[in-house]
C-alpha atoms as a PDB file:
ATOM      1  CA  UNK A   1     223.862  48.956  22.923  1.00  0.00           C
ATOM      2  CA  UNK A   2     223.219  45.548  22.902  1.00  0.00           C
ATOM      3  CA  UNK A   3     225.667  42.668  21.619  1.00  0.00           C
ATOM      4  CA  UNK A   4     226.118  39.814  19.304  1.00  0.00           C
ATOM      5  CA  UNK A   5     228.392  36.620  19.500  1.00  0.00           C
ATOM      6  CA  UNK A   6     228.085  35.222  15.795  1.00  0.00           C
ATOM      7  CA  UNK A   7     229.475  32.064  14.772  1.00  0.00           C
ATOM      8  CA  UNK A   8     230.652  29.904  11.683  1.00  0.00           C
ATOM      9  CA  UNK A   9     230.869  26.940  11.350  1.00  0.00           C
ATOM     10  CA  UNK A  10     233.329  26.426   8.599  1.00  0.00           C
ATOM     11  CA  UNK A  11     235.074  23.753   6.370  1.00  0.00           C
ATOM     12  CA  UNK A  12     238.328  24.460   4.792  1.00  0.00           C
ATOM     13  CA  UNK A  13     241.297  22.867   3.046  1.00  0.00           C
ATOM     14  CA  UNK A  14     244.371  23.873   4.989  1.00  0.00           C
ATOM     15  CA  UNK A  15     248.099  22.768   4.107  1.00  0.00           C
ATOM     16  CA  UNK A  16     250.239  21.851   7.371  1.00  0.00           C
ATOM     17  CA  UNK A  17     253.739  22.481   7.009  1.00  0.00           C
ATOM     18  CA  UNK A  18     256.978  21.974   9.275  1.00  0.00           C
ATOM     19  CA  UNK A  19     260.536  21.864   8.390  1.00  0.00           C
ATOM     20  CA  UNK A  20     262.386  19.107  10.278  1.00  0.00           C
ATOM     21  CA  UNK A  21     265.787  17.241   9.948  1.00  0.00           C
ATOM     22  CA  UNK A  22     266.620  14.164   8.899  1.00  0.00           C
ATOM     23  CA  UNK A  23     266.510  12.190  12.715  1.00  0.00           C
ATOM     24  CA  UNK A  24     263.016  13.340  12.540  1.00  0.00           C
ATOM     25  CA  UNK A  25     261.665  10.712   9.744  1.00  0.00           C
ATOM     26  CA  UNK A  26     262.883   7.132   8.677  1.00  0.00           C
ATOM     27  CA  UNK A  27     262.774   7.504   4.989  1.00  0.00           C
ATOM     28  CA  UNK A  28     263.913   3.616   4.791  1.00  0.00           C
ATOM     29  CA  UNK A  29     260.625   2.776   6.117  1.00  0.00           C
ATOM     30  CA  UNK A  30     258.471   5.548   5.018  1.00  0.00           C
ATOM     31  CA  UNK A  31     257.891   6.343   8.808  1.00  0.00           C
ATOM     32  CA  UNK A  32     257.501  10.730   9.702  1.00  0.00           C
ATOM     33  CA  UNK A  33     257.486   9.645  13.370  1.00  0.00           C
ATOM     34  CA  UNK A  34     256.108  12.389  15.529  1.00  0.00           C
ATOM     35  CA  UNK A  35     255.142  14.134  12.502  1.00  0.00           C
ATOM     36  CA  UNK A  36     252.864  11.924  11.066  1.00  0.00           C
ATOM     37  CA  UNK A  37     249.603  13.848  12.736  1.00  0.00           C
ATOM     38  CA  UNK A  38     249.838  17.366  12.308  1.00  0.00           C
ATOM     39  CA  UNK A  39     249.663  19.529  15.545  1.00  0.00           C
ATOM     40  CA  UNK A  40     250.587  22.753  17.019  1.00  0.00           C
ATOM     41  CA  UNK A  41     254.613  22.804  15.923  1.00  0.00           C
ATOM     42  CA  UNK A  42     252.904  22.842  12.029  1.00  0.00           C
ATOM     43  CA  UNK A  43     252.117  26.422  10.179  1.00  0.00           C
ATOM     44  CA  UNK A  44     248.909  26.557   8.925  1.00  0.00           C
ATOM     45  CA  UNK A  45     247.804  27.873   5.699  1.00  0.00           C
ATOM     46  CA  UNK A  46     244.052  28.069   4.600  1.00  0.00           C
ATOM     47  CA  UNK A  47     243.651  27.192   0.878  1.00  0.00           C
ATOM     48  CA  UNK A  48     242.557  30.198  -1.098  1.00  0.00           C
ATOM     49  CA  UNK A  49     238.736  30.424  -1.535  1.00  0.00           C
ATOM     50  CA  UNK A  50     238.015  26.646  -0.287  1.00  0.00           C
ATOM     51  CA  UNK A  51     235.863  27.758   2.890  1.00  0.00           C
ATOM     52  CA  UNK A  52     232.314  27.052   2.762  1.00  0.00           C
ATOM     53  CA  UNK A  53     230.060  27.913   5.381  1.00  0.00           C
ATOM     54  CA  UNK A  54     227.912  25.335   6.627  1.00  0.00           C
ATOM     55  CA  UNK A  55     225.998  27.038   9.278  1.00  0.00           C
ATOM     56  CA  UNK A  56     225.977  30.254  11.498  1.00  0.00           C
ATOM     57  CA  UNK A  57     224.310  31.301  14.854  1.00  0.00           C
ATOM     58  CA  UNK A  58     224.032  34.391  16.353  1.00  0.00           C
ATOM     59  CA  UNK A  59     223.172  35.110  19.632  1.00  0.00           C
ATOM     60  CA  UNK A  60     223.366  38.081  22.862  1.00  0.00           C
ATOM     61  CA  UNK A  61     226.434  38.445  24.098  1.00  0.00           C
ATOM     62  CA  UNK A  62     227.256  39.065  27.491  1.00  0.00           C
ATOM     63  CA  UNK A  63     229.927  38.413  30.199  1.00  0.00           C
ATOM     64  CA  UNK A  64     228.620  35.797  31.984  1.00  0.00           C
ATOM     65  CA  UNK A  65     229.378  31.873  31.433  1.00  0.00           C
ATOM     66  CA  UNK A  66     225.376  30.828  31.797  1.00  0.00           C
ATOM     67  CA  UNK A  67     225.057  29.788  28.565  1.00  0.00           C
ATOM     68  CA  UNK A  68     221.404  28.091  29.226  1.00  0.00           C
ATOM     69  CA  UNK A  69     219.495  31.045  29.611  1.00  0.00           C
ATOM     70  CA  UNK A  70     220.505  32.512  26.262  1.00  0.00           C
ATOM     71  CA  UNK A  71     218.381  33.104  23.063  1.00  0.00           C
ATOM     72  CA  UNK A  72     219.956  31.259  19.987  1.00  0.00           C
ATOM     73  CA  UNK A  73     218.972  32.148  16.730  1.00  0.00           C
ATOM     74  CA  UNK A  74     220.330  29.882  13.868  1.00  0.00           C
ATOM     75  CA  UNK A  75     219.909  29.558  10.080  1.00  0.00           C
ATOM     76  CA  UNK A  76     220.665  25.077   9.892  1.00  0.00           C
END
């Protein structure tokens, strides 16, 4: 049986969200310090139904990593 590798690509409204104390922000000046650029210590949570699909490939999948020699079939 032969197999597929499909792919989105996808835009999405997310909402990043971390508790942190006080030491971690300088609310004098307005400054969120090491939080300013969200990052892997922030939950992510998708916005309901704001995805949009801008464009999806498909392709045979198998185990190897040469990538060149593969047939890829897209719908852009």
């Amino acid at each position: 049986m032969t197999k597929y590798l499909v792919k989105h690509w996808v835009t999405a409204d997310f909402i990043a969200e971390k508790v942190v104390d006080e030491t971690e922000l300088d609310q004098t000046k307005n400054d969120l310090k090491y939080n300013t650029i969200p990052n892997g210590s922030f939950s992510f949570v998708m916005v309901k139904d704001s995805e949009k699909v801008l464009r999806t490939t498909y392709e045979k999948y198998d185990e190897k990593l040469n990538f060149d020699s593969k047939n890829r079939i897209s719908d852009k």
